[in-house]
PDB file of N, CA and C in Angstrom:
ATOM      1  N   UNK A   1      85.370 -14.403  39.565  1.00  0.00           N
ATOM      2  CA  UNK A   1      86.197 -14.467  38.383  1.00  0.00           C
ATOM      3  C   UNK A   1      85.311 -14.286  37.148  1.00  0.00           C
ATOM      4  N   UNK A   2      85.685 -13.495  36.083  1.00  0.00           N
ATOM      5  CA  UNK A   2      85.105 -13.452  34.856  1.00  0.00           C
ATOM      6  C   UNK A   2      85.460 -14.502  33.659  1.00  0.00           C
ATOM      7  N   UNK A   3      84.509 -14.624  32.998  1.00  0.00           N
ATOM      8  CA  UNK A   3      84.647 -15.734  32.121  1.00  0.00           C
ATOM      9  C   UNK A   3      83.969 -15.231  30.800  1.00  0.00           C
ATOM     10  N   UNK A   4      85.071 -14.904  29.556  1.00  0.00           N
ATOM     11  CA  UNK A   4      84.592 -14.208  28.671  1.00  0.00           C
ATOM     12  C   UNK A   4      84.387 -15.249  27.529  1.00  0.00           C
ATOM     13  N   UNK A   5      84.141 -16.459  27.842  1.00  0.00           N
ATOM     14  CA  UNK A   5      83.990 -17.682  26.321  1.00  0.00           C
ATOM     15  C   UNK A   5      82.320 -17.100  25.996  1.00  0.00           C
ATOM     16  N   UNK A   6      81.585 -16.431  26.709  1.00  0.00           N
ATOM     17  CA  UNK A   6      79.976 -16.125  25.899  1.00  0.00           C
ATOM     18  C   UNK A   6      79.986 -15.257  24.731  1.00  0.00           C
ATOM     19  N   UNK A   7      81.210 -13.706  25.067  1.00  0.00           N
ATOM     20  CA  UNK A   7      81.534 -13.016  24.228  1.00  0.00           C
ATOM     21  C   UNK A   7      81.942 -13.947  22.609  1.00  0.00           C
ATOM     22  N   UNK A   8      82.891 -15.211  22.718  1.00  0.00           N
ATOM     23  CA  UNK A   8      83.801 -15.466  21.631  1.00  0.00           C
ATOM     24  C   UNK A   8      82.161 -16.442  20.894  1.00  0.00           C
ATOM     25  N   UNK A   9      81.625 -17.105  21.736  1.00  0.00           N
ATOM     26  CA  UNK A   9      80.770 -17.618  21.082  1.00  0.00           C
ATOM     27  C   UNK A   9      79.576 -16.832  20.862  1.00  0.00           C
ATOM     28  N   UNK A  10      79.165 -15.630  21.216  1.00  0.00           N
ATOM     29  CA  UNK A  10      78.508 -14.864  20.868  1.00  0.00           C
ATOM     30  C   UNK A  10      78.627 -14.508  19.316  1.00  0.00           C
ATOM     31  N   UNK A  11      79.984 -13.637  19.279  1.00  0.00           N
ATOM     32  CA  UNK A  11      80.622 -13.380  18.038  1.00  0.00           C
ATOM     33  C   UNK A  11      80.691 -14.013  16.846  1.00  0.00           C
ATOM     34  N   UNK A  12      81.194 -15.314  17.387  1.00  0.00           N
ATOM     35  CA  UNK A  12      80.742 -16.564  16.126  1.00  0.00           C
ATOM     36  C   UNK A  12      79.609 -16.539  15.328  1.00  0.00           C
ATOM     37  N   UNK A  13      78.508 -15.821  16.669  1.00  0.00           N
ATOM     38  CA  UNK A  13      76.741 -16.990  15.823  1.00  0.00           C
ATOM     39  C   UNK A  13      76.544 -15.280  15.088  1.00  0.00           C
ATOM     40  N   UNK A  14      77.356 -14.126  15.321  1.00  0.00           N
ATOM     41  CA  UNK A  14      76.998 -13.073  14.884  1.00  0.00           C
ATOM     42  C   UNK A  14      77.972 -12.436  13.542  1.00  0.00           C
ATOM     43  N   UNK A  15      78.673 -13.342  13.644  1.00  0.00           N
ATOM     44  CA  UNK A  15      79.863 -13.177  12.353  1.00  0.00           C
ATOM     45  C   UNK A  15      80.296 -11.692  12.209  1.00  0.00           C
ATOM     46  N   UNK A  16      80.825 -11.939  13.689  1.00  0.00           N
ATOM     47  CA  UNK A  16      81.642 -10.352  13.697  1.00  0.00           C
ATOM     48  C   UNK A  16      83.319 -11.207  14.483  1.00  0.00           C
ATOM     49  N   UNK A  17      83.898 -10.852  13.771  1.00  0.00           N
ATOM     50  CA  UNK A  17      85.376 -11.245  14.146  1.00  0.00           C
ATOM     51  C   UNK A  17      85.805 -10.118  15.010  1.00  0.00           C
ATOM     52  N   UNK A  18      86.954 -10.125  15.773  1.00  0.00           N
ATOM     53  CA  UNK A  18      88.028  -9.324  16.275  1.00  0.00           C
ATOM     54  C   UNK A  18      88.857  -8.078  15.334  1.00  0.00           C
ATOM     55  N   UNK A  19      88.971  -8.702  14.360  1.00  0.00           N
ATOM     56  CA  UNK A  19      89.120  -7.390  13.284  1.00  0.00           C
ATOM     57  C   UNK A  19      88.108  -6.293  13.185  1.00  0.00           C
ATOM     58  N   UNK A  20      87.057  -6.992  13.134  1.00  0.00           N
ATOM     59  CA  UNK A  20      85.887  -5.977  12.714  1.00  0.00           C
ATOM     60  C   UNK A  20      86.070  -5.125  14.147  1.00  0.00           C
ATOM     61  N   UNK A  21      86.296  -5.676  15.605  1.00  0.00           N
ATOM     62  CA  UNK A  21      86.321  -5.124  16.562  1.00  0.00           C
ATOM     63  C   UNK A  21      87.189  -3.792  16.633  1.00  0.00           C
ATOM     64  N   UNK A  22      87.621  -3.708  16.039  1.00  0.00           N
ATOM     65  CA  UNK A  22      89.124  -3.017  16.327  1.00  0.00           C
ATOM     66  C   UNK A  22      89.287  -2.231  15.248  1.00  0.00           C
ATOM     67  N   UNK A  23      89.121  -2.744  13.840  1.00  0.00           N
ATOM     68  CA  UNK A  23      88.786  -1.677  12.817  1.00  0.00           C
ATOM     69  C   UNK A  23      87.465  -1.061  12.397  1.00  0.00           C
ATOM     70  N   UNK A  24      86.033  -1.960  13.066  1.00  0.00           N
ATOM     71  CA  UNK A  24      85.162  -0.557  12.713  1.00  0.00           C
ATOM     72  C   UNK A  24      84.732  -0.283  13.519  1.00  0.00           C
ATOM     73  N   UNK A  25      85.098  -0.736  14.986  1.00  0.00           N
ATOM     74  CA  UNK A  25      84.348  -0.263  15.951  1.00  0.00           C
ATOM     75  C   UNK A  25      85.675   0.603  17.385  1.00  0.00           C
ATOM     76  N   UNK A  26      86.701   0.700  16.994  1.00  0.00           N
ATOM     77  CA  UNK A  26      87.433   1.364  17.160  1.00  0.00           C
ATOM     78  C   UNK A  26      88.410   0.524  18.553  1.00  0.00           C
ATOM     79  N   UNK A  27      88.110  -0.473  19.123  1.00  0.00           N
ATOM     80  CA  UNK A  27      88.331  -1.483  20.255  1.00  0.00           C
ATOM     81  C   UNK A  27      90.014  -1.435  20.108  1.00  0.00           C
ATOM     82  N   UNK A  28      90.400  -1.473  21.191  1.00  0.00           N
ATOM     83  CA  UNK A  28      91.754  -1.030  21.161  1.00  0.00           C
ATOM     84  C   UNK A  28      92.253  -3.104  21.554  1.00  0.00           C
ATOM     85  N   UNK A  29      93.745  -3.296  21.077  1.00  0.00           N
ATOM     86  CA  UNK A  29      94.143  -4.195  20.975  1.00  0.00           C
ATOM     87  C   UNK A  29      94.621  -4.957  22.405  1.00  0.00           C
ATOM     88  N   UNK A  30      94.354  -4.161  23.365  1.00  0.00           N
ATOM     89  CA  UNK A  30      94.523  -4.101  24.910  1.00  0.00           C
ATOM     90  C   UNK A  30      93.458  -4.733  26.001  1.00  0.00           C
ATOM     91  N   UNK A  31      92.307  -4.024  24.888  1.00  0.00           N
ATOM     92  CA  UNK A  31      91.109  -4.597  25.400  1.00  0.00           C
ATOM     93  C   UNK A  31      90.804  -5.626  25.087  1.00  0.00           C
ATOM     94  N   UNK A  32      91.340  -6.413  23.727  1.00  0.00           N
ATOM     95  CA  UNK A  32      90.748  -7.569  23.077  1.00  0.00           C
ATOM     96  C   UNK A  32      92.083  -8.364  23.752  1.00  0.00           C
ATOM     97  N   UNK A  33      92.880  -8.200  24.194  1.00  0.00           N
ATOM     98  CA  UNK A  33      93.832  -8.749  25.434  1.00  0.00           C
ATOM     99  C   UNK A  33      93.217  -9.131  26.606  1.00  0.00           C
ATOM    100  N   UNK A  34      92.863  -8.055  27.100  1.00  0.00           N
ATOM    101  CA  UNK A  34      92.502  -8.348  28.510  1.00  0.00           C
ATOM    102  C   UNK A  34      90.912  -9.501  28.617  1.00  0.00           C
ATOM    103  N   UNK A  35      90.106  -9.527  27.523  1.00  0.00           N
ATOM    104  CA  UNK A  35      89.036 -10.231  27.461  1.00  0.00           C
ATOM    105  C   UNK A  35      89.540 -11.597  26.969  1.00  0.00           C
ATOM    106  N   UNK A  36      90.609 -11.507  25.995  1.00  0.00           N
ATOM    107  CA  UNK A  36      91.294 -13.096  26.319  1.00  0.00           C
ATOM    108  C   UNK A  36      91.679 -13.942  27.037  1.00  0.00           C
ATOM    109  N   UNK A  37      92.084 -13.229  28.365  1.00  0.00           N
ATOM    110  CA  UNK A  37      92.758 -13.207  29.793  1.00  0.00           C
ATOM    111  C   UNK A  37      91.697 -13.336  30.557  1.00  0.00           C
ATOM    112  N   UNK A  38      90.717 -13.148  30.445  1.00  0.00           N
ATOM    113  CA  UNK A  38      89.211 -13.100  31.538  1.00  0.00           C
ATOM    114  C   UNK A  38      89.705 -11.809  32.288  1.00  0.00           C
ATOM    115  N   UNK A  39      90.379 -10.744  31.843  1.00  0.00           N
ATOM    116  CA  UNK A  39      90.306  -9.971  32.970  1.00  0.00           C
ATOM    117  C   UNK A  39      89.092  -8.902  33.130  1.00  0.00           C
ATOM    118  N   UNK A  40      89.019  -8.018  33.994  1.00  0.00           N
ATOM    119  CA  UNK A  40      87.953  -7.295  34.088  1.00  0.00           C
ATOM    120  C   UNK A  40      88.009  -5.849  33.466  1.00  0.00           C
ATOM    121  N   UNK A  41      87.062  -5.293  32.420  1.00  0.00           N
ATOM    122  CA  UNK A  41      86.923  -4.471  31.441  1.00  0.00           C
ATOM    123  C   UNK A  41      85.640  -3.681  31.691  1.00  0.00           C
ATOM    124  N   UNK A  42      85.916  -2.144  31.471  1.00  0.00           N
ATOM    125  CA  UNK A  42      84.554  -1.172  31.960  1.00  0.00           C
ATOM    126  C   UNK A  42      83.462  -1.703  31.844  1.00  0.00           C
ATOM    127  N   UNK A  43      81.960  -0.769  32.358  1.00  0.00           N
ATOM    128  CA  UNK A  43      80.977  -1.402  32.380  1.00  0.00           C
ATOM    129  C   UNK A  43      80.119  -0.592  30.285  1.00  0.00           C
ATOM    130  N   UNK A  44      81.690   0.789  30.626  1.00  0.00           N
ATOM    131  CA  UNK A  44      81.237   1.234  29.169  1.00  0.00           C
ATOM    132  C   UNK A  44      81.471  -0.008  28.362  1.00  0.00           C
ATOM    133  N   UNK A  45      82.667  -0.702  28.324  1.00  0.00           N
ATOM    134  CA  UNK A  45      82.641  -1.508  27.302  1.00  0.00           C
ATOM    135  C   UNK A  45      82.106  -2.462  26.505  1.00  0.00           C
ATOM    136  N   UNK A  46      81.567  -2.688  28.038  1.00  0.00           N
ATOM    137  CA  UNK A  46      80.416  -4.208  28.154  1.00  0.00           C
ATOM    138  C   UNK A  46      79.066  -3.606  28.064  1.00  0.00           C
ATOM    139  N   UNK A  47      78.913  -2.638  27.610  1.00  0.00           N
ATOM    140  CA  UNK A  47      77.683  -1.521  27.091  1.00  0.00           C
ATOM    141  C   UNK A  47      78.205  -1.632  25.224  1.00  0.00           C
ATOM    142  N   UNK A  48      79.358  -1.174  25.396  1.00  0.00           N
ATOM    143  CA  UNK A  48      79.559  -1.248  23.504  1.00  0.00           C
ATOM    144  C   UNK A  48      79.518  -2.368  23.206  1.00  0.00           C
ATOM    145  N   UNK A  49      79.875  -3.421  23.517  1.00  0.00           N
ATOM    146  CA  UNK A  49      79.894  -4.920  22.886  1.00  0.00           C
ATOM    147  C   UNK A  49      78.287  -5.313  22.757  1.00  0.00           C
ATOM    148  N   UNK A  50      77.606  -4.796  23.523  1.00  0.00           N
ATOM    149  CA  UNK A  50      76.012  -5.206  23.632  1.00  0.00           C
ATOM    150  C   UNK A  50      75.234  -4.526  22.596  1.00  0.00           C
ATOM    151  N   UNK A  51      76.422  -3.440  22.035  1.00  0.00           N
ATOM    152  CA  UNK A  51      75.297  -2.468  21.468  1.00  0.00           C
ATOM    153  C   UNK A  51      75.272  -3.156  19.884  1.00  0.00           C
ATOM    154  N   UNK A  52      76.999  -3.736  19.926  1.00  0.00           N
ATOM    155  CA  UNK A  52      77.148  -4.025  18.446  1.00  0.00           C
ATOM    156  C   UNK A  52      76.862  -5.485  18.051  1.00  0.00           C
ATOM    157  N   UNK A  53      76.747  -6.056  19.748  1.00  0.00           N
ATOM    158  CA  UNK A  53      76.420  -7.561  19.156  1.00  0.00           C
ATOM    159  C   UNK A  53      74.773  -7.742  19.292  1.00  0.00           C
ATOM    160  N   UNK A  54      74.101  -6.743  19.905  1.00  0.00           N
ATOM    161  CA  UNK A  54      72.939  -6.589  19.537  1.00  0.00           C
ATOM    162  C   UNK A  54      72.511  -7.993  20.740  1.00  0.00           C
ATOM    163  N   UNK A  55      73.164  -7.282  21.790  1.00  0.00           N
ATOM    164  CA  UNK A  55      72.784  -8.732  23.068  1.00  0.00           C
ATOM    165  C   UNK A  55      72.476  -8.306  24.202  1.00  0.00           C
ATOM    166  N   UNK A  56      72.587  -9.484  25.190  1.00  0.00           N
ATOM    167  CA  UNK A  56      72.978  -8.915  26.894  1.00  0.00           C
ATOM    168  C   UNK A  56      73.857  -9.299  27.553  1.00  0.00           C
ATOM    169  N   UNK A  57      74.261  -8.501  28.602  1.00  0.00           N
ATOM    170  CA  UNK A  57      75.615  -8.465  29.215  1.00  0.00           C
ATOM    171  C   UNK A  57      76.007 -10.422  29.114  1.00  0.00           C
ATOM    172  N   UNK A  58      75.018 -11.048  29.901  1.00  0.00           N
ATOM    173  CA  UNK A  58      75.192 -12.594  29.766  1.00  0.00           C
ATOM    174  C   UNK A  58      75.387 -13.175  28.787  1.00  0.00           C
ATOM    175  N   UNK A  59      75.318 -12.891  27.685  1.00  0.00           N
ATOM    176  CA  UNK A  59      75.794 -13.373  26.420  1.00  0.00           C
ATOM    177  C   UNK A  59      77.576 -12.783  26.008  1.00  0.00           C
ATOM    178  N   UNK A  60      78.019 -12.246  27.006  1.00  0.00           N
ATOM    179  CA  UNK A  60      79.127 -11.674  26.639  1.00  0.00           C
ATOM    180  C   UNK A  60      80.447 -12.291  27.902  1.00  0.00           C
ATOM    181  N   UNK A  61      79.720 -12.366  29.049  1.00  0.00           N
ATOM    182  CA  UNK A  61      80.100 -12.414  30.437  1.00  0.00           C
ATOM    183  C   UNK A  61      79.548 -13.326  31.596  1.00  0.00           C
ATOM    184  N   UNK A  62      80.246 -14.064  31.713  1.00  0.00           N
ATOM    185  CA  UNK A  62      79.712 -15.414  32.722  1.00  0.00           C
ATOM    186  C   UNK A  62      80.595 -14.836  34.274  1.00  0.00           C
ATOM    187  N   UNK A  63      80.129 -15.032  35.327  1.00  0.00           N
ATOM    188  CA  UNK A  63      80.994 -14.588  36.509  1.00  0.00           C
ATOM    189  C   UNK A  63      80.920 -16.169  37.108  1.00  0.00           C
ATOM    190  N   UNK A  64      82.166 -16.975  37.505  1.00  0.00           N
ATOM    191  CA  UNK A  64      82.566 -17.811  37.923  1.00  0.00           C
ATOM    192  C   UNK A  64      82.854 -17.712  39.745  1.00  0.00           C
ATOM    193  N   UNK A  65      81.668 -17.993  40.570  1.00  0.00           N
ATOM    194  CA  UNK A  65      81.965 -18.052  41.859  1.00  0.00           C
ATOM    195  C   UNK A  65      83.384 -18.977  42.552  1.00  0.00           C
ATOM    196  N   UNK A  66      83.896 -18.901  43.358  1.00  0.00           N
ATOM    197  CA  UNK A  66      84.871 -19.537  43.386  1.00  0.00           C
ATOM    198  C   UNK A  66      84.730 -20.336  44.902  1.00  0.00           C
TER     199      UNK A  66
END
């Protein structure tokens, strides 16, 4: 299972909101859905979020063994 709370607290310490996601970085409102949801999202994407939060995948994405 994916666990996207690294992404939201990532974002915080980087003072980039969800707006900024979507209006300057072009993130469609589907995607910022499905990462609310923990669901699972390309490996492009989780390449763009790294590029703009200036991180690594683990700072974005926790995988929850079950």
């Amino acid at each position: 299972m994916f666990n996207y709370n690294p992404l939201w607290e990532t974002m915080e310490k980087k003072n980039v909101t969800q707006y900024q996601l979507i209006k300057e970085h072009n993130f469609s409102t589907g995607t910022l859905d499905a990462l609310r949801k923990n669901q699972s999202i390309t490996m492009n994407t989780l390449d763009t979020l790294c590029q703009i939060l200036d991180c690594e995948a683990n700072d974005i994405v926790k995988i929850i063994r079950e």
